[in-house]
PDB file of N, CA and C in Angstrom:
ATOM      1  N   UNK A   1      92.981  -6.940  57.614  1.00  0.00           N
ATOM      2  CA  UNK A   1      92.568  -6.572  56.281  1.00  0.00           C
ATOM      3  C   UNK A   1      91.054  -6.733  56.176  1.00  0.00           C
ATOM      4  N   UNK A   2      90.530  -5.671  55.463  1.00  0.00           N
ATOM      5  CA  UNK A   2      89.025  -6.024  55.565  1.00  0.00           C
ATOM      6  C   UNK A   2      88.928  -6.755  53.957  1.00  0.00           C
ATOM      7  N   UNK A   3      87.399  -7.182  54.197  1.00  0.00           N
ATOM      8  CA  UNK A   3      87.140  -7.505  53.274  1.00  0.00           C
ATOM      9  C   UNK A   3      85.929  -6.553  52.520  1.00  0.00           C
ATOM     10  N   UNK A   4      86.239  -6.688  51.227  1.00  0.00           N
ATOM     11  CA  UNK A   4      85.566  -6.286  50.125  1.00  0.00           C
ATOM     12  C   UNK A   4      83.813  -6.123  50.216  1.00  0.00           C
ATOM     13  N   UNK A   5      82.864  -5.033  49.911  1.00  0.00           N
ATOM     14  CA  UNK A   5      81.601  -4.767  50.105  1.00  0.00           C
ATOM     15  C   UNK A   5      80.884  -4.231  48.608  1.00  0.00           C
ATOM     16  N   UNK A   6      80.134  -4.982  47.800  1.00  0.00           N
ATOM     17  CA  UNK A   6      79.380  -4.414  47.240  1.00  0.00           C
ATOM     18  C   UNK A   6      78.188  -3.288  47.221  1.00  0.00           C
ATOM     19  N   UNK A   7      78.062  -4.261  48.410  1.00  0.00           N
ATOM     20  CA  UNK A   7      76.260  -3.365  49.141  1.00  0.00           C
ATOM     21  C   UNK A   7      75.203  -4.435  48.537  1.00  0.00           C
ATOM     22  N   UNK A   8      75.563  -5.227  47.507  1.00  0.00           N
ATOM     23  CA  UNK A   8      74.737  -6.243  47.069  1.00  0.00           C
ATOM     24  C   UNK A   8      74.597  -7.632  47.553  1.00  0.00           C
ATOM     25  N   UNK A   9      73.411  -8.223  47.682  1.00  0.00           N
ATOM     26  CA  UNK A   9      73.110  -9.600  48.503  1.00  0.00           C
ATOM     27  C   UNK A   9      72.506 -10.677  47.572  1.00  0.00           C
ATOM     28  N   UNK A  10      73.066 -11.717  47.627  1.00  0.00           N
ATOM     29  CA  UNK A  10      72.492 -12.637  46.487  1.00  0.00           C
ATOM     30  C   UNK A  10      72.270 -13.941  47.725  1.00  0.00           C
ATOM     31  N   UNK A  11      71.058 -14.081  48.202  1.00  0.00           N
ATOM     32  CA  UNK A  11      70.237 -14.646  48.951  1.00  0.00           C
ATOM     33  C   UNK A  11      70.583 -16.417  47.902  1.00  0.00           C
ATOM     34  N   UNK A  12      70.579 -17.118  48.649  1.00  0.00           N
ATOM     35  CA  UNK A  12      70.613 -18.787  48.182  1.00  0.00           C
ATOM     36  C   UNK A  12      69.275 -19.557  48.852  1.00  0.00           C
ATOM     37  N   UNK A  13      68.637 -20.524  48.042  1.00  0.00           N
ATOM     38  CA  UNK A  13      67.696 -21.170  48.298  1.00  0.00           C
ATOM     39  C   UNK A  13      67.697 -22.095  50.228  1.00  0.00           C
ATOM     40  N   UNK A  14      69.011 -21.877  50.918  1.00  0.00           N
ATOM     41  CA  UNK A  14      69.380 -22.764  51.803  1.00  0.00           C
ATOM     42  C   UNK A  14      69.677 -21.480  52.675  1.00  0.00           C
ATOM     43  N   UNK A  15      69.136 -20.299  52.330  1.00  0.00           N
ATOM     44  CA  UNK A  15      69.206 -19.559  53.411  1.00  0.00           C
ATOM     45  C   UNK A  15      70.487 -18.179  53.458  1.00  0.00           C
ATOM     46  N   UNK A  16      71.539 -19.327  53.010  1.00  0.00           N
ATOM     47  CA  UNK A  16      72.977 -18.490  52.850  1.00  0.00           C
ATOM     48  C   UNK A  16      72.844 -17.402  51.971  1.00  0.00           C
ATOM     49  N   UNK A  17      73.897 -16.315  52.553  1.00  0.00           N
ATOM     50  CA  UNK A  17      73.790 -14.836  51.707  1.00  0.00           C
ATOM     51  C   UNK A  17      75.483 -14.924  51.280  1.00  0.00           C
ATOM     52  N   UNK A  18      76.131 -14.064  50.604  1.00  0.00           N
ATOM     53  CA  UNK A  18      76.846 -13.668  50.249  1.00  0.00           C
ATOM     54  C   UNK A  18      76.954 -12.456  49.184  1.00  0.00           C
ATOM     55  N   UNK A  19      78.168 -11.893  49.073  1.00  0.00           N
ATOM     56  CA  UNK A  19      78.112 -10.428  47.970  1.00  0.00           C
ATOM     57  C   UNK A  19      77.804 -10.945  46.430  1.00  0.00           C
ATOM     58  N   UNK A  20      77.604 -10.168  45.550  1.00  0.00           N
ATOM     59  CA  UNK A  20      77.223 -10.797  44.328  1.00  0.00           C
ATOM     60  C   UNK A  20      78.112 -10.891  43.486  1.00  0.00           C
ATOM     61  N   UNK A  21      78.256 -11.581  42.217  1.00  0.00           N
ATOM     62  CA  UNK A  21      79.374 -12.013  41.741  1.00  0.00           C
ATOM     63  C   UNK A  21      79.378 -10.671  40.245  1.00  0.00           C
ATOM     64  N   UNK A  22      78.267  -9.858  39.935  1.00  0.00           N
ATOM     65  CA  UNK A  22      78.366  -9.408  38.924  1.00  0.00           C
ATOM     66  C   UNK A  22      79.579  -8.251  38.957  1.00  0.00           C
ATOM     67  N   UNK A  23      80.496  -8.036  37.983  1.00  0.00           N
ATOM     68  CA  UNK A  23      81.370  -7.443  37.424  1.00  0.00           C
ATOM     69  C   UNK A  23      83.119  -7.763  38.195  1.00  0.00           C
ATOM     70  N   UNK A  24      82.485  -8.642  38.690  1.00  0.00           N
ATOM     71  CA  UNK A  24      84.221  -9.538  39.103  1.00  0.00           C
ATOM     72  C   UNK A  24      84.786 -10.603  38.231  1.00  0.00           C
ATOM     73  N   UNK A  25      84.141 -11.056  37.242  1.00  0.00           N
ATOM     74  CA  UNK A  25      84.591 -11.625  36.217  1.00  0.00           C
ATOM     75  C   UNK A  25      84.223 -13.163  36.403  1.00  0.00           C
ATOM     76  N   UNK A  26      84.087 -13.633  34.902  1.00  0.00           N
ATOM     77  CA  UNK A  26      83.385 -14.880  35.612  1.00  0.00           C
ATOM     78  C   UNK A  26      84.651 -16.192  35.421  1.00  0.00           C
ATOM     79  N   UNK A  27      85.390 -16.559  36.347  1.00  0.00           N
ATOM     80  CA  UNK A  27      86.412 -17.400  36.126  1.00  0.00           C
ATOM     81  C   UNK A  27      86.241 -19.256  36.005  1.00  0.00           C
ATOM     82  N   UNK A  28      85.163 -19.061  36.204  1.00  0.00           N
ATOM     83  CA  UNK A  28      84.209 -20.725  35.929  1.00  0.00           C
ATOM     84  C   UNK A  28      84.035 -20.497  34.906  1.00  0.00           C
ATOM     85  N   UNK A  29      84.380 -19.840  33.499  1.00  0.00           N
ATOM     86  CA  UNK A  29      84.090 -19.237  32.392  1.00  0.00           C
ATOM     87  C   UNK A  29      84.947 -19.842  31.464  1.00  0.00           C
ATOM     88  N   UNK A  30      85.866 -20.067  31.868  1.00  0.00           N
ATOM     89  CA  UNK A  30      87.513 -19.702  31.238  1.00  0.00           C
ATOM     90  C   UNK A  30      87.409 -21.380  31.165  1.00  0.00           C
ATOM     91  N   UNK A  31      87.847 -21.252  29.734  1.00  0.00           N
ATOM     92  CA  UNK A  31      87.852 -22.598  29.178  1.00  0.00           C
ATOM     93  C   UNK A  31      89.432 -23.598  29.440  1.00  0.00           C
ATOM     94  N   UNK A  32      89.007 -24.524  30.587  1.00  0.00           N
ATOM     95  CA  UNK A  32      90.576 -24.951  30.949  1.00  0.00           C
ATOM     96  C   UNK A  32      91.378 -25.800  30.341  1.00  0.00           C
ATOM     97  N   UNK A  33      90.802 -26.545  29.188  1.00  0.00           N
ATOM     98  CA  UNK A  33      91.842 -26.781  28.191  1.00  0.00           C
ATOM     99  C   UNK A  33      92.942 -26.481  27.347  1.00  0.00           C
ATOM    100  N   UNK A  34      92.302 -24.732  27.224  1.00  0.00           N
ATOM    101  CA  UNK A  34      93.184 -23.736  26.382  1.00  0.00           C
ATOM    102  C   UNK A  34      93.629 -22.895  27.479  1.00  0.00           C
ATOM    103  N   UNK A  35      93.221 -22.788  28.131  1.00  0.00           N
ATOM    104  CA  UNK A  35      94.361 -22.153  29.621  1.00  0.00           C
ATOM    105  C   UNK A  35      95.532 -23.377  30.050  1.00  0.00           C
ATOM    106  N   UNK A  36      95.286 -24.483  30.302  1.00  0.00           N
ATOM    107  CA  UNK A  36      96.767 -25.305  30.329  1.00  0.00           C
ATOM    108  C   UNK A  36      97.408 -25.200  29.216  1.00  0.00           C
ATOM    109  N   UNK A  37      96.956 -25.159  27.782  1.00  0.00           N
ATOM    110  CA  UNK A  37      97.727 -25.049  26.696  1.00  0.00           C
ATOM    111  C   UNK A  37      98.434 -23.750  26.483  1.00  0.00           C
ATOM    112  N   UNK A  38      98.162 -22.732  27.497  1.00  0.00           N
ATOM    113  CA  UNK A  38      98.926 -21.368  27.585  1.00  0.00           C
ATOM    114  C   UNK A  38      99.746 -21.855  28.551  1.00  0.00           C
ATOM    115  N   UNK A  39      99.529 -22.119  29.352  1.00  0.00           N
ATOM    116  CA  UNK A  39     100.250 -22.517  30.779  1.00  0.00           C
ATOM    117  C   UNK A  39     101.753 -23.242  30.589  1.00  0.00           C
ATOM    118  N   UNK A  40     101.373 -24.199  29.663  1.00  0.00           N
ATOM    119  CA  UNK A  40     102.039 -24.856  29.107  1.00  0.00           C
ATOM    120  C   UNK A  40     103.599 -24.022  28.510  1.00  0.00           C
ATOM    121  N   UNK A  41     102.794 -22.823  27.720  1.00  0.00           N
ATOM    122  CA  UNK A  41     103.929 -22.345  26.858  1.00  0.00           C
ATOM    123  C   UNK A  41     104.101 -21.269  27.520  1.00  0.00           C
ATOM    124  N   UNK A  42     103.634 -20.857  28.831  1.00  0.00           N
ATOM    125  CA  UNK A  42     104.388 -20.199  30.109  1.00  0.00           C
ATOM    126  C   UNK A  42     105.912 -20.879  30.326  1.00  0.00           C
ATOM    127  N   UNK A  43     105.351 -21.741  30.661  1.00  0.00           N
ATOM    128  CA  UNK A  43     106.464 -22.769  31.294  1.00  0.00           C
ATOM    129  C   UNK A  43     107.541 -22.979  30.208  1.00  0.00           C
ATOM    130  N   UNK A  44     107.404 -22.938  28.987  1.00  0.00           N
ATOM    131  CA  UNK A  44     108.203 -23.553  28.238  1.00  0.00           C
ATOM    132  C   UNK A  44     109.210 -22.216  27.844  1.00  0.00           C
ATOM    133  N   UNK A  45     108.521 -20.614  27.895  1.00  0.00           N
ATOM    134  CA  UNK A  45     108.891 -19.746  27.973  1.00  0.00           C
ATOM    135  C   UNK A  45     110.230 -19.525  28.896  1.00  0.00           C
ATOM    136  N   UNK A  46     109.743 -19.818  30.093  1.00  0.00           N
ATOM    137  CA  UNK A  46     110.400 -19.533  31.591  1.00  0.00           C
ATOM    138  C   UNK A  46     111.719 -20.453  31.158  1.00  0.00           C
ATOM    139  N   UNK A  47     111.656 -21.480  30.689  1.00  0.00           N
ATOM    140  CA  UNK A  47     112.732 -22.417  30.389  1.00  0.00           C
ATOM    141  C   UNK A  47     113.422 -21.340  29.654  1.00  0.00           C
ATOM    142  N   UNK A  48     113.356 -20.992  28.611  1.00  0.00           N
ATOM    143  CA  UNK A  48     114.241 -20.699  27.287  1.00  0.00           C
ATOM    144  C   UNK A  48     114.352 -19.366  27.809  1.00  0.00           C
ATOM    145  N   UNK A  49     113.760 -18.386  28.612  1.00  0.00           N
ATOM    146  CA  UNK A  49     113.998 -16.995  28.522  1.00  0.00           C
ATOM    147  C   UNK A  49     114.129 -16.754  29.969  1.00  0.00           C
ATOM    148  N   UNK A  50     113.963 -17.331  31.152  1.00  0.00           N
ATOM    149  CA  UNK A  50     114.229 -17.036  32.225  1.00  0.00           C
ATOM    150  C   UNK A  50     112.669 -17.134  33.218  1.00  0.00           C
ATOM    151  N   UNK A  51     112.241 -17.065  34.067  1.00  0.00           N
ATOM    152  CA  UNK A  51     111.245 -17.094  34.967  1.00  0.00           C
ATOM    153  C   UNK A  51     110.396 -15.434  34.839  1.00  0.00           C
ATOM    154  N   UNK A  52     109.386 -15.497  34.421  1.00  0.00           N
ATOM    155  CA  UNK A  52     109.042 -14.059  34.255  1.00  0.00           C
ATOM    156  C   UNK A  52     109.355 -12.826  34.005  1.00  0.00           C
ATOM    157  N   UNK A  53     110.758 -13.113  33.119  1.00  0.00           N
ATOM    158  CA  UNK A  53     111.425 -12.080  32.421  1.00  0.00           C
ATOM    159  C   UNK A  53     110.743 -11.040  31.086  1.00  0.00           C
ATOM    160  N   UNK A  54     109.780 -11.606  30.902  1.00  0.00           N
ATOM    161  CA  UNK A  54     108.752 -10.759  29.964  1.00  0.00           C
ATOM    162  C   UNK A  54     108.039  -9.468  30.756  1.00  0.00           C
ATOM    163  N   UNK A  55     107.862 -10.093  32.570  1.00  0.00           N
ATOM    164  CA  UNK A  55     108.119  -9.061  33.467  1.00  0.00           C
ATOM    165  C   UNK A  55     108.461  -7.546  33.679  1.00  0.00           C
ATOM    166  N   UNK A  56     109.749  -7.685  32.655  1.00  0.00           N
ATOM    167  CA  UNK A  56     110.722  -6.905  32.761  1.00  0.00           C
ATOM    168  C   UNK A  56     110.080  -5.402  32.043  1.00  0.00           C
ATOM    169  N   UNK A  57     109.184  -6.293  31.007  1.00  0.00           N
ATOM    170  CA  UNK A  57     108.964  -5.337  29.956  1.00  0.00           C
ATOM    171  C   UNK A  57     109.376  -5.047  28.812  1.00  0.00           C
ATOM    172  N   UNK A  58     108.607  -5.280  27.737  1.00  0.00           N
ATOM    173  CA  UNK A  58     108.580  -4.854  25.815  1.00  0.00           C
ATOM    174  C   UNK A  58     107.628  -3.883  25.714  1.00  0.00           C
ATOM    175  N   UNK A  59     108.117  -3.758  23.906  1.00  0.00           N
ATOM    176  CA  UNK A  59     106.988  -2.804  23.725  1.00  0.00           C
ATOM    177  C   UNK A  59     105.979  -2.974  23.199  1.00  0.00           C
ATOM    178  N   UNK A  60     104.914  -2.661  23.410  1.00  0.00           N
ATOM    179  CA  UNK A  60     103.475  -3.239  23.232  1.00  0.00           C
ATOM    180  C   UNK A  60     103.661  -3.554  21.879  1.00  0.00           C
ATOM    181  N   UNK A  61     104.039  -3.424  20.621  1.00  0.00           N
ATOM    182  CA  UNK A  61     103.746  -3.462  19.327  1.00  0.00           C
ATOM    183  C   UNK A  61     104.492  -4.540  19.196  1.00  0.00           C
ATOM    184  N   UNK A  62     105.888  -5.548  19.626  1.00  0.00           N
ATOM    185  CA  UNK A  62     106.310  -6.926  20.012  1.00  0.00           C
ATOM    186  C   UNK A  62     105.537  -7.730  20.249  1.00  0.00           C
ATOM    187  N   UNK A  63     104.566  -7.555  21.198  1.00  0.00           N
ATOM    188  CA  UNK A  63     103.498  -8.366  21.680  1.00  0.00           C
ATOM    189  C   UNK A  63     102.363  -8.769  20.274  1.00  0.00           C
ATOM    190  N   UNK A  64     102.118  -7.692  19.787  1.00  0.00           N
ATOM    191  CA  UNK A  64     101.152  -7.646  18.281  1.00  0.00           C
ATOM    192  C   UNK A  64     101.827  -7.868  17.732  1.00  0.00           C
ATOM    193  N   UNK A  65     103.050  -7.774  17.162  1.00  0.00           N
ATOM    194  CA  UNK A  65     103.974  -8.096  15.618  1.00  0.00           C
ATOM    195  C   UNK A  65     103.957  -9.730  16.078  1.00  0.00           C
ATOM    196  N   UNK A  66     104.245 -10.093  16.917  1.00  0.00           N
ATOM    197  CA  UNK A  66     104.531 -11.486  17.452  1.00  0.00           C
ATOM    198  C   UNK A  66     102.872 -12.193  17.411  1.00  0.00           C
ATOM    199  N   UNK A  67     102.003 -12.333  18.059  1.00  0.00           N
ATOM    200  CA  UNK A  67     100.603 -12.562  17.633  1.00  0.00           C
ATOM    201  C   UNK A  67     100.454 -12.517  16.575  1.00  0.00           C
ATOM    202  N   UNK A  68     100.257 -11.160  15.315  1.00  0.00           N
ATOM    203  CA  UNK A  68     100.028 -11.947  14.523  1.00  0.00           C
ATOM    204  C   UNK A  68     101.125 -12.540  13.570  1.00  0.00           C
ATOM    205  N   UNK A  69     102.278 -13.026  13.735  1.00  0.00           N
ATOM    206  CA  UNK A  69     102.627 -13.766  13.458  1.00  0.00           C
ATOM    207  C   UNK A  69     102.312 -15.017  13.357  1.00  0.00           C
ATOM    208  N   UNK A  70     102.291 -15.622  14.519  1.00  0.00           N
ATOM    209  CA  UNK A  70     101.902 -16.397  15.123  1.00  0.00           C
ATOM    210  C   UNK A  70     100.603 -17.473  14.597  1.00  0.00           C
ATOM    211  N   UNK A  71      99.511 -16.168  14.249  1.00  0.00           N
ATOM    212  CA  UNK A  71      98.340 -16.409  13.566  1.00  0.00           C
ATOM    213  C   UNK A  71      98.456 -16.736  12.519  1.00  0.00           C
ATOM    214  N   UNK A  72      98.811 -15.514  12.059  1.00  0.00           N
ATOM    215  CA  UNK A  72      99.736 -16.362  10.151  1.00  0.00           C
ATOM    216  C   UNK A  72     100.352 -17.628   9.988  1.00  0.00           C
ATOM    217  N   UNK A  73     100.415 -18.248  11.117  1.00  0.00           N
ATOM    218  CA  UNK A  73     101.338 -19.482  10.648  1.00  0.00           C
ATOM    219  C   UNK A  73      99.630 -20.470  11.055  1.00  0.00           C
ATOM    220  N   UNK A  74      99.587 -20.380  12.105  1.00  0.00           N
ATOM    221  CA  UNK A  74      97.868 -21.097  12.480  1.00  0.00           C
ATOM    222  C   UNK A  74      97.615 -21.077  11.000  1.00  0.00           C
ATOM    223  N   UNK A  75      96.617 -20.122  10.232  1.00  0.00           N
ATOM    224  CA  UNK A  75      95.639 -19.980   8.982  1.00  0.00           C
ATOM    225  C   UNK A  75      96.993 -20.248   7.686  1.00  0.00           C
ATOM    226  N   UNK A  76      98.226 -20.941   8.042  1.00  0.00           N
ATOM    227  CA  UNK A  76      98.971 -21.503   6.562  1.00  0.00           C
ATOM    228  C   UNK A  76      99.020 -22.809   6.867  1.00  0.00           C
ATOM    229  N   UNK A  77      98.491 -23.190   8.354  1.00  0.00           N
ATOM    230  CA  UNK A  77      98.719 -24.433   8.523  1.00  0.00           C
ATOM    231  C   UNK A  77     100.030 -24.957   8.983  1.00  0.00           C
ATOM    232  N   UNK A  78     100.652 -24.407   9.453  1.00  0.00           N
ATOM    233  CA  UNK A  78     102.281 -24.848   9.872  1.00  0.00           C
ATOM    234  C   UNK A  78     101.795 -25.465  11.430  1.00  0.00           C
ATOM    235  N   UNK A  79     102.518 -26.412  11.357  1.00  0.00           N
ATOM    236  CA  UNK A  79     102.807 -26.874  12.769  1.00  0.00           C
ATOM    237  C   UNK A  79     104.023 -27.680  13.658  1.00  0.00           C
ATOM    238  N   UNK A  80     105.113 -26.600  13.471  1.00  0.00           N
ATOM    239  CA  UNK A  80     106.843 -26.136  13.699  1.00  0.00           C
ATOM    240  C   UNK A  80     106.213 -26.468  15.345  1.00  0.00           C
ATOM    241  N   UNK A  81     105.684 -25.721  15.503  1.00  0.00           N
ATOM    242  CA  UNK A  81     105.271 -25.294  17.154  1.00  0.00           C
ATOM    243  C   UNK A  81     104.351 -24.857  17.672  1.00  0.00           C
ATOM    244  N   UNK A  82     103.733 -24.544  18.434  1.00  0.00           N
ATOM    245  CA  UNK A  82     102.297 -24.585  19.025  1.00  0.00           C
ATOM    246  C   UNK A  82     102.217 -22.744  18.605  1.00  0.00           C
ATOM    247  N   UNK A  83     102.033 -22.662  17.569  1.00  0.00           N
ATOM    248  CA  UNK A  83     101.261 -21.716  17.097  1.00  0.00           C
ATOM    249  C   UNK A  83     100.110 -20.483  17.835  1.00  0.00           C
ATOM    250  N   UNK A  84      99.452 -21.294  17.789  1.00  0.00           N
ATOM    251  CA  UNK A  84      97.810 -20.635  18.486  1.00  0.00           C
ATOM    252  C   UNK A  84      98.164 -20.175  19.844  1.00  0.00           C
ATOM    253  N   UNK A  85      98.800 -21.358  21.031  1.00  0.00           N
ATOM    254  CA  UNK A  85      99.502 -21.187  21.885  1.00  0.00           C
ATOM    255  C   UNK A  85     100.321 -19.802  22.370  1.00  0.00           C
ATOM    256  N   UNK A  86     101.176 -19.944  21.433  1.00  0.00           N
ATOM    257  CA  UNK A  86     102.389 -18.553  21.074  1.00  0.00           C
ATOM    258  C   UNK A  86     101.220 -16.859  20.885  1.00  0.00           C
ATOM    259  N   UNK A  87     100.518 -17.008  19.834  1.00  0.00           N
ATOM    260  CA  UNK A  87      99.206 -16.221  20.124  1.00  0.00           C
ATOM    261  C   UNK A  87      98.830 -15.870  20.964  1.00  0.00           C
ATOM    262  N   UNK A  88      97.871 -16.702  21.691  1.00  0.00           N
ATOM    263  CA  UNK A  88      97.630 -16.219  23.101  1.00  0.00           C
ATOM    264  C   UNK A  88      98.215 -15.805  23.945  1.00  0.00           C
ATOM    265  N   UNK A  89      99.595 -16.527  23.918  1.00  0.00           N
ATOM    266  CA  UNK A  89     100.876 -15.837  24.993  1.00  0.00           C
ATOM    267  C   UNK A  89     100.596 -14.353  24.997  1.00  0.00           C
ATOM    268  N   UNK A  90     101.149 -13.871  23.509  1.00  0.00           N
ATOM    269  CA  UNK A  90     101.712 -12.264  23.092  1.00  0.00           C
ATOM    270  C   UNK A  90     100.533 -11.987  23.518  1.00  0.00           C
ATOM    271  N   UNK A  91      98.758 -12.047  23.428  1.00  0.00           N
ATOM    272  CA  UNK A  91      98.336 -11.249  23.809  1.00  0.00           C
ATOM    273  C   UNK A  91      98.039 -11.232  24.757  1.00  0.00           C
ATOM    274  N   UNK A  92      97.918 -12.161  25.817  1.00  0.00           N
ATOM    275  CA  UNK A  92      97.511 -11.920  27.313  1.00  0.00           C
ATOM    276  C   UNK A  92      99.016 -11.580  27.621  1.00  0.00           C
ATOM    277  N   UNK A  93     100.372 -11.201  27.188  1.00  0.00           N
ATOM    278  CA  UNK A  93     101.221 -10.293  27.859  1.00  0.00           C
ATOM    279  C   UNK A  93     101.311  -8.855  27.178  1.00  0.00           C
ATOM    280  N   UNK A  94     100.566  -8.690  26.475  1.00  0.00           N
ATOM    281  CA  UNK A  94     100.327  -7.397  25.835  1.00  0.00           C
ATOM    282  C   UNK A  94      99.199  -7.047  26.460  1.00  0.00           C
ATOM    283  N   UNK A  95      98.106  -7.446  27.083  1.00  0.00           N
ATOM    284  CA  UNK A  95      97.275  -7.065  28.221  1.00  0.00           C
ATOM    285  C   UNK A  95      97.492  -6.689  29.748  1.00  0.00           C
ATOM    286  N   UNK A  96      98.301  -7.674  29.942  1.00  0.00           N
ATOM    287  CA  UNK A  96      99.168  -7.772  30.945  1.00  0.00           C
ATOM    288  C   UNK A  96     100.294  -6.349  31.031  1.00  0.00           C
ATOM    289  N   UNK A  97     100.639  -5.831  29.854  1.00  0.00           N
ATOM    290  CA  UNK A  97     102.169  -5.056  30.087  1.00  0.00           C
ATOM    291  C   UNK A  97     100.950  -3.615  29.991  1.00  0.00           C
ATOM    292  N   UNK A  98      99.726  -3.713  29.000  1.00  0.00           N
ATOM    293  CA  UNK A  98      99.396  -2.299  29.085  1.00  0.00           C
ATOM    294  C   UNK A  98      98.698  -1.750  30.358  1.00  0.00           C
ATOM    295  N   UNK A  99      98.155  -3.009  31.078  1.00  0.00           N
ATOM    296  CA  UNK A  99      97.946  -2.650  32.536  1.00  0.00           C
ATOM    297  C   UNK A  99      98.859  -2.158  33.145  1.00  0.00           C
ATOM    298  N   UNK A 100      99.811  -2.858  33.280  1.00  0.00           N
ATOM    299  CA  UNK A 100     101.194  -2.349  33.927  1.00  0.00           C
ATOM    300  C   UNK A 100     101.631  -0.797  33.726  1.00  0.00           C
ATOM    301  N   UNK A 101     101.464  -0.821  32.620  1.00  0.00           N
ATOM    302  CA  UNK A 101     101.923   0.959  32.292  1.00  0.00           C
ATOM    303  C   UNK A 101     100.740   1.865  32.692  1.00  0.00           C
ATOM    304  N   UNK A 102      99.221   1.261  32.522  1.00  0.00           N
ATOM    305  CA  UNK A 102      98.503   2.230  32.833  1.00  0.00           C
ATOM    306  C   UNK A 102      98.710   2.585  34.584  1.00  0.00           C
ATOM    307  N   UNK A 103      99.312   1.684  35.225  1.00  0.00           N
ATOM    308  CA  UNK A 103      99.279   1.204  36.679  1.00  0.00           C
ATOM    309  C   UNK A 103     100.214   1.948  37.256  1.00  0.00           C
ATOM    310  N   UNK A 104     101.148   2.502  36.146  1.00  0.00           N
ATOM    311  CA  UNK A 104     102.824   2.809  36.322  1.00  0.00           C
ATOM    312  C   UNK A 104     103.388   2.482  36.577  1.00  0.00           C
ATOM    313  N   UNK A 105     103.419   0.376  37.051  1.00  0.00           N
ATOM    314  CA  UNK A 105     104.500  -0.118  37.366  1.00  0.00           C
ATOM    315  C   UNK A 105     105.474  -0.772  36.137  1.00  0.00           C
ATOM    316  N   UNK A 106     105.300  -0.424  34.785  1.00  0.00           N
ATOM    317  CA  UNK A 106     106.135  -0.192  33.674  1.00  0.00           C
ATOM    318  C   UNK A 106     106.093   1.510  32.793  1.00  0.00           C
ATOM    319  N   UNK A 107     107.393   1.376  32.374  1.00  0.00           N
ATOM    320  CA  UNK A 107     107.195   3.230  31.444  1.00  0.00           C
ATOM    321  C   UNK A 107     106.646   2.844  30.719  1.00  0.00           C
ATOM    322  N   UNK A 108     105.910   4.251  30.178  1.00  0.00           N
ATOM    323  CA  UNK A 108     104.860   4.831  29.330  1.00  0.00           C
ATOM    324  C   UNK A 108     105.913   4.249  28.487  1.00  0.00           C
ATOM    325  N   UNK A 109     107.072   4.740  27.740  1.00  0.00           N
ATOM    326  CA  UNK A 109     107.643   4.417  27.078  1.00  0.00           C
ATOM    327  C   UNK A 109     107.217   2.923  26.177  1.00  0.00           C
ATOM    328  N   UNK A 110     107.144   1.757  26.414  1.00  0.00           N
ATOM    329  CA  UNK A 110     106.524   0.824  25.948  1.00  0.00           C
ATOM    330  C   UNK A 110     105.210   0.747  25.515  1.00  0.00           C
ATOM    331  N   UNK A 111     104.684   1.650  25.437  1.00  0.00           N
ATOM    332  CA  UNK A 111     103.250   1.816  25.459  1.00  0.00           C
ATOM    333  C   UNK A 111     103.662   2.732  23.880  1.00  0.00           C
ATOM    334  N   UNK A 112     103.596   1.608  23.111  1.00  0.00           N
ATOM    335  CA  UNK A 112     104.220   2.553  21.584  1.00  0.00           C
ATOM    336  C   UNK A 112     103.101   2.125  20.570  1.00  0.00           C
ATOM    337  N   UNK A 113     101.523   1.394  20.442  1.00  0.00           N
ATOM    338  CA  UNK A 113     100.612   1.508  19.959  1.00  0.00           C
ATOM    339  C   UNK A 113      99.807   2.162  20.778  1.00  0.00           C
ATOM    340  N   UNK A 114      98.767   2.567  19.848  1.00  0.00           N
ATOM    341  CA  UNK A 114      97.506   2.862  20.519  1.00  0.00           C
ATOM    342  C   UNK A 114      96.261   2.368  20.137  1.00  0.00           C
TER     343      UNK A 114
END
């Protein structure tokens, strides 16, 4: 397998070169407190609904009716259950599922906002 080529060189004070990091995303970025607190309600998901059965595929507007739900309860102040949490879920799998369809490894069919 080869590896990956920008054409770009980002020279280091110690001599070392490597490709450059711009438009690969910056994952030293990502705030890891609120990523275990998703992680979290991954896991708690997988319990109650099966191991990556969201996988399977919904329809994008589930993912949003559910978010902001979710939110609505955050800004009334309820705290039944991790709220904000549940939020983030629906939308990083509503990111997650519209890739998928753009990818074609889910039907267009689910793809019911725009």
């Amino acid at each position: 397998m080869k590896i990956l080529d920008s054409g770009k060189r980002q020279r280091f004070p110690t001599g070392s070169v490597r490709d450059t990091r711009a438009g690969k995303g910056r994952y030293d970025l990502l705030p890891p407190e609120a990523i275990h607190a998703v992680a979290l309600h991954f896991e708690r998901g997988a319990k109650k609904y099966g191991e990556s059965n969201w996988l399977l595929g919904q329809p994008l507007s589930r993912y949003l009716d559910s978010a902001l739900r979710h939110i609505f309860h955050v800004l009334a102040g309820h705290h039944d259950e991790p709220h904000a949490e549940a939020a983030a879920w629906n939308l990083l799998a509503f990111i997650e599922t519209r890739a998928r369809i753009k990818h074609k490894r889910l039907p267009k069919a689910l793809e019911d906002v725009r």
